[in-house]
C-alpha atoms as a PDB file:
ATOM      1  CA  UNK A   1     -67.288  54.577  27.950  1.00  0.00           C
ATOM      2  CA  UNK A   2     -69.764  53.310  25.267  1.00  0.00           C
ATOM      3  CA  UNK A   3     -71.532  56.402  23.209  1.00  0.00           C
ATOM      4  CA  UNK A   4     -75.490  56.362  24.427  1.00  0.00           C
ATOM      5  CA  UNK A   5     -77.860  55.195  22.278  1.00  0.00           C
ATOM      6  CA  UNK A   6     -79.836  56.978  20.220  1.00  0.00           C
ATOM      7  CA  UNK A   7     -84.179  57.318  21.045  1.00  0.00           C
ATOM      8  CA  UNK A   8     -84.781  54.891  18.252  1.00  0.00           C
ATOM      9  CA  UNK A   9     -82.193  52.502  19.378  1.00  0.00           C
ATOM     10  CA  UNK A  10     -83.588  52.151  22.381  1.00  0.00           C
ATOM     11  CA  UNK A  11     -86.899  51.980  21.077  1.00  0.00           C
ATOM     12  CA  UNK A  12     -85.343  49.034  19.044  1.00  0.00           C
ATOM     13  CA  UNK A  13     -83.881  46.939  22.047  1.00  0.00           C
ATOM     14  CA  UNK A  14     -87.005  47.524  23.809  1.00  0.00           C
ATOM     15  CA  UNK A  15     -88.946  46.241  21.377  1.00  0.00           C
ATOM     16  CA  UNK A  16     -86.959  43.118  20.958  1.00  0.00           C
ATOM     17  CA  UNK A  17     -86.766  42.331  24.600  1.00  0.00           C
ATOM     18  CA  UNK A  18     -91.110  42.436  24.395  1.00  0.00           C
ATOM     19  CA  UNK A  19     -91.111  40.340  21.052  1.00  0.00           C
ATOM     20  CA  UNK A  20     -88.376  37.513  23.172  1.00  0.00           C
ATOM     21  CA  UNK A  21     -90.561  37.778  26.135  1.00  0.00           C
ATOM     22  CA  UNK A  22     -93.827  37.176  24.305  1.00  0.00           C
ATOM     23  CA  UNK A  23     -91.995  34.130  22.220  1.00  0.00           C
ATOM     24  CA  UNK A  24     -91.306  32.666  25.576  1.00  0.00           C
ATOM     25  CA  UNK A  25     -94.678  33.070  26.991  1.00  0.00           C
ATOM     26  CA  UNK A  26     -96.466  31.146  23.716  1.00  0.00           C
ATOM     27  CA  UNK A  27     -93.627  28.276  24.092  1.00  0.00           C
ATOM     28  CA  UNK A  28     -94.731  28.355  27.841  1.00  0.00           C
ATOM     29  CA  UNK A  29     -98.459  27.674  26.751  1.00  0.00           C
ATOM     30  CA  UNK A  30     -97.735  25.501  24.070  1.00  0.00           C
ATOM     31  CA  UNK A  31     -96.161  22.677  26.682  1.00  0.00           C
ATOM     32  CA  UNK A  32     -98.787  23.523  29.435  1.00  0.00           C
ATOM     33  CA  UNK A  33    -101.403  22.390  26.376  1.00  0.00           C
ATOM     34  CA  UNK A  34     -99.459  19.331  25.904  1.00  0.00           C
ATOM     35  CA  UNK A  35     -98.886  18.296  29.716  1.00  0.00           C
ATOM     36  CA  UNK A  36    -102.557  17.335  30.586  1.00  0.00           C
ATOM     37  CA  UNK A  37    -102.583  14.895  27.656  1.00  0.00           C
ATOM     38  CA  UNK A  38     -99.692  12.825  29.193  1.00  0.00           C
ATOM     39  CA  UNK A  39    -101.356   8.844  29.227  1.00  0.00           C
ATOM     40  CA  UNK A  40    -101.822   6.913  32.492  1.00  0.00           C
ATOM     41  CA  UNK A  41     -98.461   3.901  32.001  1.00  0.00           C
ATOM     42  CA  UNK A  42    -100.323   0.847  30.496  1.00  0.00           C
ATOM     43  CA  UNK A  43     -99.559  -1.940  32.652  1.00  0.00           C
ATOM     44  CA  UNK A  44     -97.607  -3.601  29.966  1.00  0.00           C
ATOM     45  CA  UNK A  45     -94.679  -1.012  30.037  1.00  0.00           C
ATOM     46  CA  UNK A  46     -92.344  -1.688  32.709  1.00  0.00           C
ATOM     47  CA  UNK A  47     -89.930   0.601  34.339  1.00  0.00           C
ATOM     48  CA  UNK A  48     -87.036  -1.172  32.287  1.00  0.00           C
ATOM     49  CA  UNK A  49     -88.622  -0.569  29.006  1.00  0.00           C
ATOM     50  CA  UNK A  50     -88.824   3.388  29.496  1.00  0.00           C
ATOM     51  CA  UNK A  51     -85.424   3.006  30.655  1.00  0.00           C
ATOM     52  CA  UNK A  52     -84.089   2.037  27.211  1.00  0.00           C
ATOM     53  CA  UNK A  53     -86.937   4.328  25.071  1.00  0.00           C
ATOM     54  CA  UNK A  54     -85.067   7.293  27.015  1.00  0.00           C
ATOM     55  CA  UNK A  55     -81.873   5.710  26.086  1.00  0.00           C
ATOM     56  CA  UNK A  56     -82.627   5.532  22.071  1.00  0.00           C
ATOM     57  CA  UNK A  57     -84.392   8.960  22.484  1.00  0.00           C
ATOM     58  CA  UNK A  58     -80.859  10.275  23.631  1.00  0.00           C
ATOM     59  CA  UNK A  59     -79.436   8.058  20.703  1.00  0.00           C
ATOM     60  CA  UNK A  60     -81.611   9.637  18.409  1.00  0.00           C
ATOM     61  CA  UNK A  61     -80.772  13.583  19.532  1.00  0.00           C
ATOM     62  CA  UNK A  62     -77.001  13.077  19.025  1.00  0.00           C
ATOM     63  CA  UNK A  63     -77.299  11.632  15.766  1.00  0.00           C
ATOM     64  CA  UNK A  64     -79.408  14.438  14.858  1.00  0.00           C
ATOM     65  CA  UNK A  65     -82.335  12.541  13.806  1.00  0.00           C
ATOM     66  CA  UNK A  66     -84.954  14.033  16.275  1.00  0.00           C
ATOM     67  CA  UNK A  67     -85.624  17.658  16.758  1.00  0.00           C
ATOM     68  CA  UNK A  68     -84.591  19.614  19.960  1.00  0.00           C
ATOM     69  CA  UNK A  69     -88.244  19.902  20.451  1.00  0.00           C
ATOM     70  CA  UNK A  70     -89.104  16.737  20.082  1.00  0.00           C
ATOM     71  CA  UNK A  71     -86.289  15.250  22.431  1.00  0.00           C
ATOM     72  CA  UNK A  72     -87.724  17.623  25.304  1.00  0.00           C
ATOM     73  CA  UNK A  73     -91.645  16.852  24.715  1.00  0.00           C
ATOM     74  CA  UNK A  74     -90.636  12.543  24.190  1.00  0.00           C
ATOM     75  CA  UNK A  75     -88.065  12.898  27.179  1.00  0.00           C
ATOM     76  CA  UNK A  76     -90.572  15.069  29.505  1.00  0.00           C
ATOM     77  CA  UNK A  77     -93.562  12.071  28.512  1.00  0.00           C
ATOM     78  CA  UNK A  78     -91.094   9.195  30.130  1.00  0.00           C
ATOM     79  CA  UNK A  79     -90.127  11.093  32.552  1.00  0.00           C
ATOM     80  CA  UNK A  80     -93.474  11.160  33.659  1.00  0.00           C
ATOM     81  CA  UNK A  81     -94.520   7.712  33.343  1.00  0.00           C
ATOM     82  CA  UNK A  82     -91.458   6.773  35.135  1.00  0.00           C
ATOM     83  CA  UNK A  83     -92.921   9.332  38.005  1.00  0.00           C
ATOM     84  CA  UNK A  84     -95.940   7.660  37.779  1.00  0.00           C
ATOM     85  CA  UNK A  85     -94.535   4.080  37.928  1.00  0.00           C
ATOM     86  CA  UNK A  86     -92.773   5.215  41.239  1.00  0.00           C
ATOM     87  CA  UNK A  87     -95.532   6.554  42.686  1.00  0.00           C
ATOM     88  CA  UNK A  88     -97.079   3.287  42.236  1.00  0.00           C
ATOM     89  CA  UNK A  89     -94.909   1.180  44.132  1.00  0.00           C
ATOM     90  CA  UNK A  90     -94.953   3.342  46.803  1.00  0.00           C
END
């Protein structure tokens, strides 16, 4: 059995847990601020052409050129124009 922590240990983990939380929360916000300013497709992008931006996007991640963040917020954008391509031909 594992000795009990002590009041400021607790105190401690506690704390951290509230500081993780909070990180998570301002991450949340920070992509729900980004999300409305996704742009409507322009008609000159085609379905095929996303296709291969994802493609060198991915590319890009494994080399290590592009930032974890980045990937997600670039990947999330065509993702959503592809959604909105769909939703067109529909």
């Amino acid at each position: 059995m594992s000795r009990p922590r002590t009041t400021a240990g607790k105190r401690n983990v506690q704390q951290q847990k509230r500081e993780k939380a909070r990180a998570k929360q301002d991450r949340r916000a920070a992509r729900e601020e980004i999300a409305p300013a996704v742009p409507a497709v322009p008609l000159d992008v085609g379905e095929a052409d996303l296709i291969d931006e994802l493609a060198a996007i991915h590319r890009m991640a494994e080399d290590g050129t592009v930032t974890p963040e980045e990937f997600e917020l670039r990947r999330e954008l065509i993702r959503q124009q592809l959604e909105q391509i769909d939703r067109g031909t529909r």
